[in-house]
N, C-alpha and C. Protein backbone atom coordinates (compact mmCIF):
# COMPACT_ATOMS: atom_id res chain seq x y z
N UNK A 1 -35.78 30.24 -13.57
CA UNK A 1 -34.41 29.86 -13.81
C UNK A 1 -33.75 29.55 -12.47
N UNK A 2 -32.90 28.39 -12.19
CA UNK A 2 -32.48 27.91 -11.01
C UNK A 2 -31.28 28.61 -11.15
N UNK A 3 -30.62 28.70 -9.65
CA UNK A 3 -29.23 29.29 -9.46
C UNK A 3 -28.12 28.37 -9.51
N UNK A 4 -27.00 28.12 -9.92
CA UNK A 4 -26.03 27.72 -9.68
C UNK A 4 -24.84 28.02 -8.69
N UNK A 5 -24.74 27.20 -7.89
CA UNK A 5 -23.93 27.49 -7.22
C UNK A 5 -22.25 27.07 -7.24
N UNK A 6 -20.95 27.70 -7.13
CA UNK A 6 -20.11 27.33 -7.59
C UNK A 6 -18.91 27.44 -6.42
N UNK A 7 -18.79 26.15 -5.62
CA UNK A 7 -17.55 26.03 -4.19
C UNK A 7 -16.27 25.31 -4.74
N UNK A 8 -15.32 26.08 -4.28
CA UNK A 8 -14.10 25.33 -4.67
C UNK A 8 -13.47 25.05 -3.14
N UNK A 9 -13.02 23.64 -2.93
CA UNK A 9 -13.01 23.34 -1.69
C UNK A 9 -11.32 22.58 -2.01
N UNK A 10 -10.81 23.47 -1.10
CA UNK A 10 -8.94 22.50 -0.98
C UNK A 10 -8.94 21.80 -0.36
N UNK A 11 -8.53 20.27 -0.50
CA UNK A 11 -7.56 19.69 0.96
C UNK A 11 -6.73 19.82 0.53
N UNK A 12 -5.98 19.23 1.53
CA UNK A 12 -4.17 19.15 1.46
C UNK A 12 -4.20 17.43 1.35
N UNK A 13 -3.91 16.65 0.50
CA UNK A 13 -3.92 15.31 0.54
C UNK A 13 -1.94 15.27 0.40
N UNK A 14 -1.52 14.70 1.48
CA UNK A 14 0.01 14.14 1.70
C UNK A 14 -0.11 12.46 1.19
N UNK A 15 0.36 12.40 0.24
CA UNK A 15 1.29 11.47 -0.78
C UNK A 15 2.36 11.01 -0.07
N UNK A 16 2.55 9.27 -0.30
CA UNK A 16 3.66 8.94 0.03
C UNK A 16 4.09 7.93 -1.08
N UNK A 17 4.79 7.73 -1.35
CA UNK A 17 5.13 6.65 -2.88
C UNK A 17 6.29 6.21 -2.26
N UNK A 18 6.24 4.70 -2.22
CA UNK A 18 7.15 4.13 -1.52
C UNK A 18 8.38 3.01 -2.54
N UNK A 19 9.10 2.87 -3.01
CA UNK A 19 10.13 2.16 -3.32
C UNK A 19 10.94 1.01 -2.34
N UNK A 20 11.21 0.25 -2.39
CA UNK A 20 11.45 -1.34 -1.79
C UNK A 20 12.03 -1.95 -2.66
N UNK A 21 13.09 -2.47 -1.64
CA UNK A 21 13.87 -4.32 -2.18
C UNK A 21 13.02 -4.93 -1.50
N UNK A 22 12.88 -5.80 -2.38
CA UNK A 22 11.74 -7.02 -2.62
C UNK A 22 13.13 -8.61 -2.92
N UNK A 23 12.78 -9.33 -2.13
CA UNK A 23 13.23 -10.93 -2.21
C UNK A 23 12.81 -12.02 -2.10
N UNK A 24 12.76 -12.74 -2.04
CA UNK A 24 11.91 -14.00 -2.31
C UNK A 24 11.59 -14.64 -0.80
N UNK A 25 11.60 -14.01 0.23
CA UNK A 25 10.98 -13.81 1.85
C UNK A 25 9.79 -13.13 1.64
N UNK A 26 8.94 -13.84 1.70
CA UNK A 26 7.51 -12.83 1.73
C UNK A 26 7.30 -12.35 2.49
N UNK A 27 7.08 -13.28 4.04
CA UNK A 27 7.15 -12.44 5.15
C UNK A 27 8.04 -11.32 5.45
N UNK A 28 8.74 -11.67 4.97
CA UNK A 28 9.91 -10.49 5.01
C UNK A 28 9.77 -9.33 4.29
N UNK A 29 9.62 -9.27 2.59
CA UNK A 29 8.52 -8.33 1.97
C UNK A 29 7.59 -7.53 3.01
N UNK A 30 6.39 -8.26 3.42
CA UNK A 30 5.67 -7.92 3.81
C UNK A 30 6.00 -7.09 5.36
N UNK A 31 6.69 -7.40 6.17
CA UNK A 31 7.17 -6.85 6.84
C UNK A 31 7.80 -5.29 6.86
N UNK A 32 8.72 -5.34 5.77
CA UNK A 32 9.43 -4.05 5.01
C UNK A 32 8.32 -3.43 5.06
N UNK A 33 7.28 -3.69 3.91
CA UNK A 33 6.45 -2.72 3.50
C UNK A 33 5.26 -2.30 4.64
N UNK A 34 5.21 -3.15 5.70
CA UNK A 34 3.99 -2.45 6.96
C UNK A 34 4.91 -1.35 7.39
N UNK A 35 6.09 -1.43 7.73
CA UNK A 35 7.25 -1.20 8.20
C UNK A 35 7.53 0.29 7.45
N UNK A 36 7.56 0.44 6.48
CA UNK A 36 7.45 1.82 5.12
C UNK A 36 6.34 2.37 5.20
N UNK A 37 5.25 1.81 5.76
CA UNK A 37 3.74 2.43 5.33
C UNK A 37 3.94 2.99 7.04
N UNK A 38 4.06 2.39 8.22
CA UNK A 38 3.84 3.00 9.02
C UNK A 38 4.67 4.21 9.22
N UNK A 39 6.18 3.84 8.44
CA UNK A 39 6.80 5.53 8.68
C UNK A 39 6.11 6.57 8.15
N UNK A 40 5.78 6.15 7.08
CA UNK A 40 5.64 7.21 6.40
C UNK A 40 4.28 7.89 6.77
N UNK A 41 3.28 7.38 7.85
CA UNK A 41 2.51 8.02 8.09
C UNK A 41 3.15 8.71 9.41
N UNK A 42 3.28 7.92 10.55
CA UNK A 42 3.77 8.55 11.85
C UNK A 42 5.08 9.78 11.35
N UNK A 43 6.30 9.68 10.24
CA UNK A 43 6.82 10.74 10.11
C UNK A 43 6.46 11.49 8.88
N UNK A 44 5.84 11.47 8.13
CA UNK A 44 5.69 12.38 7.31
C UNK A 44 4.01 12.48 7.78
N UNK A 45 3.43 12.18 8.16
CA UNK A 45 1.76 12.44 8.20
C UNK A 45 1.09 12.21 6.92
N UNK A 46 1.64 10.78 6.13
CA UNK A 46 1.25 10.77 4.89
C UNK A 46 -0.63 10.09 5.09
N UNK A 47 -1.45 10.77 4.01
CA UNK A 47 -2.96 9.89 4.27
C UNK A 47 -3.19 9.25 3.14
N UNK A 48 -2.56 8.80 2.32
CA UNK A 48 -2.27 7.84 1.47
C UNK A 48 -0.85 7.44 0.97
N UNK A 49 -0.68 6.11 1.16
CA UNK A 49 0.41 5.21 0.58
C UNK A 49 0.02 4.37 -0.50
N UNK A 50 1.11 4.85 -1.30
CA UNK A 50 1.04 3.82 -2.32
C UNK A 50 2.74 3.11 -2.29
N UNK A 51 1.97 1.55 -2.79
CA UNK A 51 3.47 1.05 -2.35
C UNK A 51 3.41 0.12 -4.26
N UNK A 52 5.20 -0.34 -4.15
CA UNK A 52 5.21 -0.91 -5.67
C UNK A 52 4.37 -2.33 -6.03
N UNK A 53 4.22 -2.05 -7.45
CA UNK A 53 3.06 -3.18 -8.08
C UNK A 53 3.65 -4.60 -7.34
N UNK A 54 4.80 -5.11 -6.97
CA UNK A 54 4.60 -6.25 -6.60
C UNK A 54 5.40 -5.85 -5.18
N UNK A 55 5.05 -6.14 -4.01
CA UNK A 55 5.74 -5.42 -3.19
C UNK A 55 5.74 -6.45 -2.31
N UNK A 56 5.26 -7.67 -2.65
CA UNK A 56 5.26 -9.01 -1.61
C UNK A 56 6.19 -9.91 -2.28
N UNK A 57 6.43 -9.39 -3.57
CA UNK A 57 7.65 -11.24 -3.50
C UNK A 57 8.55 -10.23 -4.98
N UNK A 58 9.39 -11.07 -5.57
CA UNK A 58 10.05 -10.87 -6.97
C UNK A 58 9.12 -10.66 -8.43
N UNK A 59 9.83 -9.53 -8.79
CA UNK A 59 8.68 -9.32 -10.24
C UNK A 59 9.36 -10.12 -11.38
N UNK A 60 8.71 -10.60 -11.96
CA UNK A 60 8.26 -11.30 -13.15
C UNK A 60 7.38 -12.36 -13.16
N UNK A 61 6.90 -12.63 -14.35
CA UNK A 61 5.82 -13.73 -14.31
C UNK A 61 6.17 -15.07 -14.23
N UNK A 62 7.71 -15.61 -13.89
CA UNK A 62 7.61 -16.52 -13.42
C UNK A 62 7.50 -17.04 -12.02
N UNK A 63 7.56 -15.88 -10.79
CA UNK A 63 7.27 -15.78 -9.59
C UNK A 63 5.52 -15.66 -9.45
N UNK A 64 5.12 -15.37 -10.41
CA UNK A 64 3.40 -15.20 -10.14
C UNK A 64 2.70 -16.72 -9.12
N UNK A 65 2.87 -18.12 -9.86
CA UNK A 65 2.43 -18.82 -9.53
C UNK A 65 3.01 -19.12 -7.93
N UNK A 66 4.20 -19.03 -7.71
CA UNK A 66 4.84 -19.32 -6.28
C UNK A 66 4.46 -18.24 -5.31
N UNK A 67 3.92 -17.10 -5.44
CA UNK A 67 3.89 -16.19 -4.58
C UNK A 67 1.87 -15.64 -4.77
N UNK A 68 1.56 -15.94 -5.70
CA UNK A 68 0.08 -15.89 -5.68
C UNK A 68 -0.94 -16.39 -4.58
N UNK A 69 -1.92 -15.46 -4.12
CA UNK A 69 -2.60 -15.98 -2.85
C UNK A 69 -3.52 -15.36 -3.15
N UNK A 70 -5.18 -15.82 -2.76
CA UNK A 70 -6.37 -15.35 -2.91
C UNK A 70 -6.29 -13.72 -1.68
N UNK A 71 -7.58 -13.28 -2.61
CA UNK A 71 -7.32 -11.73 -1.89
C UNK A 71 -8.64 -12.18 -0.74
N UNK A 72 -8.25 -12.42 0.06
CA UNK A 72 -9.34 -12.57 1.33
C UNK A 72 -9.15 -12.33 2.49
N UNK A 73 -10.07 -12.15 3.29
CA UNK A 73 -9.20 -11.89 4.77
C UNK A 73 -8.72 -12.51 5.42
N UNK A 74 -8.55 -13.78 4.96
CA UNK A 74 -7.25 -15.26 5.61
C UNK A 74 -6.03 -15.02 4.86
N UNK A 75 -5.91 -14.11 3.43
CA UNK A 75 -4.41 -13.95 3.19
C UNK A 75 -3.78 -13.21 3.50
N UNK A 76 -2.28 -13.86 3.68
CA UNK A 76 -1.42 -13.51 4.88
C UNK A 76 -1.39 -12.18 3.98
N UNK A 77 -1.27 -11.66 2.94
CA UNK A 77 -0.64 -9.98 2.63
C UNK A 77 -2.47 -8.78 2.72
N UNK A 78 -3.36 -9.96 2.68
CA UNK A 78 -5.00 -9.08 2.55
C UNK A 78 -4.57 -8.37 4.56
N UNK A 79 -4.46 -9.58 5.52
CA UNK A 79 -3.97 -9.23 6.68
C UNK A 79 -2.88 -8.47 7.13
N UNK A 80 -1.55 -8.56 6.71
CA UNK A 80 -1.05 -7.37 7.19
C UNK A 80 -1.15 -6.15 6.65
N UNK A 81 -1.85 -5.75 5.73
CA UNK A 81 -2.07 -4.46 5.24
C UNK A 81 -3.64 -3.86 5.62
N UNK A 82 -4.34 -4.72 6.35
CA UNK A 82 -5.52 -4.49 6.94
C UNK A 82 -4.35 -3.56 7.96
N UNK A 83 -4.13 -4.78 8.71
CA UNK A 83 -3.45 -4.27 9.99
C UNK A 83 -2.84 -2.94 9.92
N UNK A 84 -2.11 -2.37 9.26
CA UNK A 84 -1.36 -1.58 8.99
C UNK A 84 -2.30 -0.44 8.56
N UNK A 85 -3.65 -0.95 8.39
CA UNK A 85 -3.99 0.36 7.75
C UNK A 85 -4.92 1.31 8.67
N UNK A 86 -4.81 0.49 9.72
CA UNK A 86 -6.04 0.89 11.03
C UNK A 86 -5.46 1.92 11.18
């Protein structure tokens, strides 16, 4: 009969949930939100951010097509959130 072994292991994972005005400036969007992600790590010591479902342009689906960009590492929002995440 084999033994079982049974470890209960804590981290401390710090949460940050971020809220944003969002306008039809993407760069600008995008800016805000590097801008929110870096506070919230340098002052709260957060090790994950989560930021809102559309956090680069205006929500609804008629903004989808005007603000839509392939997810690659030439798009401008795949790039500043690389950046931001080093």
């Amino acid at each position: 009969m084999s033994g079982v072994i049974s470890v209960r292991l804590f981290i401390m994972l710090r949460l940050a949930l971020i809220q944003m005005r969002v306008g039809p400036d993407k760069l600008a969007n995008l800016k805000r939100a590097t801008d929110l992600v870096s506070r919230a790590v340098s002052e709260h010591s957060a090790h994950l951010v989560c930021l809102p479902e559309c956090f680069n342009s205006p929500y609804g689906t008629k903004h989808f097509d005007t603000y839509a960009e392939p997810i690659t590492p030439e798009g401008t929002t795949f790039k500043a959130m690389s950046e931001v995440s080093k």
